[in-house]
Protein backbone atom coordinates (compact mmCIF):
# COMPACT_ATOMS: atom_id res chain seq x y z
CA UNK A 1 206.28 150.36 84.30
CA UNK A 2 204.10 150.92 81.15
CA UNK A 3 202.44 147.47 81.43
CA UNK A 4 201.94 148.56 85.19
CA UNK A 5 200.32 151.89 84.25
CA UNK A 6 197.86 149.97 81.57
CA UNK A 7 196.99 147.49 84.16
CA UNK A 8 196.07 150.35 86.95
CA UNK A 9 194.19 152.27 84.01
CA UNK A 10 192.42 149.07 83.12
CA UNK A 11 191.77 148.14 86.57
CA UNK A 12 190.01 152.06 87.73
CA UNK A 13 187.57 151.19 84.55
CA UNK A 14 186.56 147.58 85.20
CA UNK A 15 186.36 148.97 89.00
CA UNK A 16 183.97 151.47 87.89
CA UNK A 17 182.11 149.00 86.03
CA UNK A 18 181.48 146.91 88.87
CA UNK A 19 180.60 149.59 90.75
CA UNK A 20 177.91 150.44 88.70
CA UNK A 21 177.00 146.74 88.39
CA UNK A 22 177.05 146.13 91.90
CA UNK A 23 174.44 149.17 92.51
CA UNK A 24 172.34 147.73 90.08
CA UNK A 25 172.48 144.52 91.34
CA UNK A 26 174.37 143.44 94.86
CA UNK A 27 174.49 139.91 94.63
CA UNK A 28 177.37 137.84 93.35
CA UNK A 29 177.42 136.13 90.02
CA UNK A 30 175.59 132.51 90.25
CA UNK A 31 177.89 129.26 90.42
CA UNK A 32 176.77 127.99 87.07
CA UNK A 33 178.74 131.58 85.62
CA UNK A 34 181.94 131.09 87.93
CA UNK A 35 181.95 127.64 86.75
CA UNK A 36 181.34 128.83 82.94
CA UNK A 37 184.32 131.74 83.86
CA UNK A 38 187.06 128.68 84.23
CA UNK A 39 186.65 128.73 81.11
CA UNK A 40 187.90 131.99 80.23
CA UNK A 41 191.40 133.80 79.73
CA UNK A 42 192.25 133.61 83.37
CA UNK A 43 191.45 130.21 84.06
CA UNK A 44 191.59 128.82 80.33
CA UNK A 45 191.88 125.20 79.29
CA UNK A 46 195.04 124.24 77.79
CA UNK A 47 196.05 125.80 73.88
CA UNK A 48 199.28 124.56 71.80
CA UNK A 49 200.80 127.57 72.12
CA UNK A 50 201.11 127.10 75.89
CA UNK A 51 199.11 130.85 77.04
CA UNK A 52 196.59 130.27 79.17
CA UNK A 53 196.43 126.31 79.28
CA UNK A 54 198.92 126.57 82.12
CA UNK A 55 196.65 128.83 84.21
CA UNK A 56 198.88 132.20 83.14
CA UNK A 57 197.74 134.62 80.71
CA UNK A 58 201.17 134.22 78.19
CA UNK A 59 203.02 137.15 79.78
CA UNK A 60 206.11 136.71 81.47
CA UNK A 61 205.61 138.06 84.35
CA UNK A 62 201.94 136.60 84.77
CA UNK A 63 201.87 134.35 87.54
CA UNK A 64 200.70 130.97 87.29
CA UNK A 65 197.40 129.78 89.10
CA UNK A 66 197.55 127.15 91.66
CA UNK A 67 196.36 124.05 90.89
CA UNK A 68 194.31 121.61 93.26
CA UNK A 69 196.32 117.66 93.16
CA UNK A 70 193.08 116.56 92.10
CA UNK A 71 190.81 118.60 90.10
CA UNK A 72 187.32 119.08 91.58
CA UNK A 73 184.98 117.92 89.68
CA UNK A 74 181.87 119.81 91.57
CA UNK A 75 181.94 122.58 93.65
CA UNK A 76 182.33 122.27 97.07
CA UNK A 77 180.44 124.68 98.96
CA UNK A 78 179.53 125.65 102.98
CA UNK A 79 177.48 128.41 104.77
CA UNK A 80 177.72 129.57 108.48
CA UNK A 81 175.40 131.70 110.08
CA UNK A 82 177.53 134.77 111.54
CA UNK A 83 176.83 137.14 113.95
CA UNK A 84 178.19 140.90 113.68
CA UNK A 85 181.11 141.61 116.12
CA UNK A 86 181.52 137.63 117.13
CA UNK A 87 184.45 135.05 115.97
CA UNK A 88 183.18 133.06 113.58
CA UNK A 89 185.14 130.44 111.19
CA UNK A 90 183.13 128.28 107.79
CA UNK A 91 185.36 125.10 106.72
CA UNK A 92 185.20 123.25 103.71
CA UNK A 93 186.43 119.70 104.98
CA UNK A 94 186.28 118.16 101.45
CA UNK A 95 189.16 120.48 100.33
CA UNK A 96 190.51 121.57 103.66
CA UNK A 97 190.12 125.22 103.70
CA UNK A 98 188.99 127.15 106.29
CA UNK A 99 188.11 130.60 106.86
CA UNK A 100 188.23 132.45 109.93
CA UNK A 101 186.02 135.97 110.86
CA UNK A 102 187.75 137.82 113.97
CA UNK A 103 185.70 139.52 116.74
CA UNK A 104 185.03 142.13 115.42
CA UNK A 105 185.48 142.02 112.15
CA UNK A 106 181.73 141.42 110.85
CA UNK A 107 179.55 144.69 111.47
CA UNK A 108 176.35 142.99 111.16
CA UNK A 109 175.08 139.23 110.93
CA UNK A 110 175.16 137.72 107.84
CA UNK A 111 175.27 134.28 106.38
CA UNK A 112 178.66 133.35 105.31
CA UNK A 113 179.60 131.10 102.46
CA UNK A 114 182.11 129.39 100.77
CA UNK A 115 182.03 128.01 97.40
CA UNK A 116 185.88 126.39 95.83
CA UNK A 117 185.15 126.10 92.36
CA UNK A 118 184.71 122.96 89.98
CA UNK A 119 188.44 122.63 88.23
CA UNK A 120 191.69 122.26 88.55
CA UNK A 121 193.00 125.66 89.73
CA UNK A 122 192.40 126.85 93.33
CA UNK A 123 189.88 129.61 93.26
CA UNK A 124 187.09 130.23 95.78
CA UNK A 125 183.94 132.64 95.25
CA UNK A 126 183.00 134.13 98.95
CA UNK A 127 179.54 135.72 99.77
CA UNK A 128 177.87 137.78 100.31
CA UNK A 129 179.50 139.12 97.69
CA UNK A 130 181.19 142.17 98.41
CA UNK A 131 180.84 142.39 101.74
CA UNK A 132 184.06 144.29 104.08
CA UNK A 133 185.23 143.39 107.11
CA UNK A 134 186.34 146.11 109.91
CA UNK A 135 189.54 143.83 110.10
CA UNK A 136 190.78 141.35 107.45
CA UNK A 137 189.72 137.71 107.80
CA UNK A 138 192.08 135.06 107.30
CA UNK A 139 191.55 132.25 104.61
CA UNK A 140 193.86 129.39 104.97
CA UNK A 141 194.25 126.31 102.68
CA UNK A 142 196.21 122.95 103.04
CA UNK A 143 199.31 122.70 100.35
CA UNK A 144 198.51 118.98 100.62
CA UNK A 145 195.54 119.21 98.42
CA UNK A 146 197.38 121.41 95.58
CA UNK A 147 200.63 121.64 93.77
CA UNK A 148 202.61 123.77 96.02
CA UNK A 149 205.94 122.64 97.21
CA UNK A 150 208.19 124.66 98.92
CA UNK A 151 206.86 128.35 98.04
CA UNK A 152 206.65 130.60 100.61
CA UNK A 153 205.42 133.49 98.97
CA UNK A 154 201.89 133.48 96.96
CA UNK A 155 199.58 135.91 95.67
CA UNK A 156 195.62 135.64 96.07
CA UNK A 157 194.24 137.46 93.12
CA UNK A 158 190.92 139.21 93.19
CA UNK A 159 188.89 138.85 90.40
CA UNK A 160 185.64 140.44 88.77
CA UNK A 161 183.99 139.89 85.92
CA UNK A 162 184.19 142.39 83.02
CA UNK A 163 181.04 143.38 80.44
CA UNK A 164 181.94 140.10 78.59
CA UNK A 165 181.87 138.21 81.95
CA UNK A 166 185.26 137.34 81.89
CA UNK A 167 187.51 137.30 85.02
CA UNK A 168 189.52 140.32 85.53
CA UNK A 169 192.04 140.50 88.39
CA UNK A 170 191.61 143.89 90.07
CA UNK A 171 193.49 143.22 93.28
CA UNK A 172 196.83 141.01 94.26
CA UNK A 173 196.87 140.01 98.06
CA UNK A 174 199.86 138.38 99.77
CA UNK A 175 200.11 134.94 100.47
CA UNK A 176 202.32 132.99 102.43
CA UNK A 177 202.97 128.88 103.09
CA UNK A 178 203.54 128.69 106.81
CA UNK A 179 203.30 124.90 108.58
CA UNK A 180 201.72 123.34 105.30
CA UNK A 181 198.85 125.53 104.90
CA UNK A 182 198.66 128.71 102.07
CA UNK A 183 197.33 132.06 104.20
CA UNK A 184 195.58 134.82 103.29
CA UNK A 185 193.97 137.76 104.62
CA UNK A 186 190.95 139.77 102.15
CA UNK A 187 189.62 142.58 103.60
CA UNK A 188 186.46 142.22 101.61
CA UNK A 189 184.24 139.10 99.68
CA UNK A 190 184.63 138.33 96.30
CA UNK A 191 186.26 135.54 93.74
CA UNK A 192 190.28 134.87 94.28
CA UNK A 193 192.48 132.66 92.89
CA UNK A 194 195.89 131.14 94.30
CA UNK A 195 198.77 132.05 92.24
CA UNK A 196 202.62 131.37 92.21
């Protein structure tokens, strides 16, 4: 309960942060700093005492990122012009992902892009960053491409970046496995990450 209380404090500041960050300036960090941010606590490279290396933090009740069968060694990226209250769906066929906008769902056009990040854990940038939907879209990715085996229930974890530009998660979204693909459904753009 404490560590939940911490997290929710912690969260409502790095929330206000990027609030005032995102006034300042409304565009999403550049590829070249996602890419750097694998490199921080959330996605970390591997350490001897096993925290972080594994794609978890060291808590024990920190979930443990998803990890892509083979790690990408570029991004892979896509872009879809969109127009507002049509269907409209971006797909990433390197990595199988696609993304899907309901009717509806996008109030105004906008170009919509994709971007899984260089690595070996499953995380995705979206843009324009910070844009929200009327309804949630749906994001689904094939289980064939990463280490998940018979989970049914995931989390997609939203992350930021704090005043050190390190990824902080500030939102957990279901996920399920349902007919070999992972599912699910952000109400808004930003960076997630798959999680177990």
């Amino acid at each position: 309960m404490r560590r939940k209380a911490v997290l929710q404090i912690f969260a409502m500041t790095a929330l206000m942060g990027f609030a005032l960050a995102c006034a300042e300036n409304p565009t999403a960090p550049s590829v070249d700093s996602l890419v750097t941010a694998n490199q921080a606590y959330l996605f970390a490279p591997s350490t001897s005492d096993g925290s972080g290396g594994d794609g978890s933090t060291g808590g024990e009740s920190t979930p443990t990122l998803v990890r892509w069968q083979t790690p990408l060694a570029s991004d892979v990226s896509a872009s879809q012009f969109c127009q507002a209250m049509k269907r409209c769906s971006v797909e990433l066929q390197d990595v199988n992902v696609f993304v899907t906008i309901p009717r509806g769902a996008l109030t105004q056009d906008a170009t919509i892009s994709v971007t899984a990040l260089a690595g070996e854990f499953v995380n995705f940038q979206f843009g324009p960053h910070g844009t929200q939907f009327a309804k949630n879209i749906k994001v689904s990715v094939s289980t064939a491409d990463t280490n998940v085996s018979g989970k049914q229930e995931l989390t997609a974890l939203y992350w930021i970046y704090d005043a050190n530009g390190d990824p902080v998660v500030q939102e957990e979204i279901p996920a399920v496995v349902w007919k070999g693909r992972i599912n699910f459904s952000p109400d808004h753009f930003s960076g997630y990450a798959l999680a177990m």
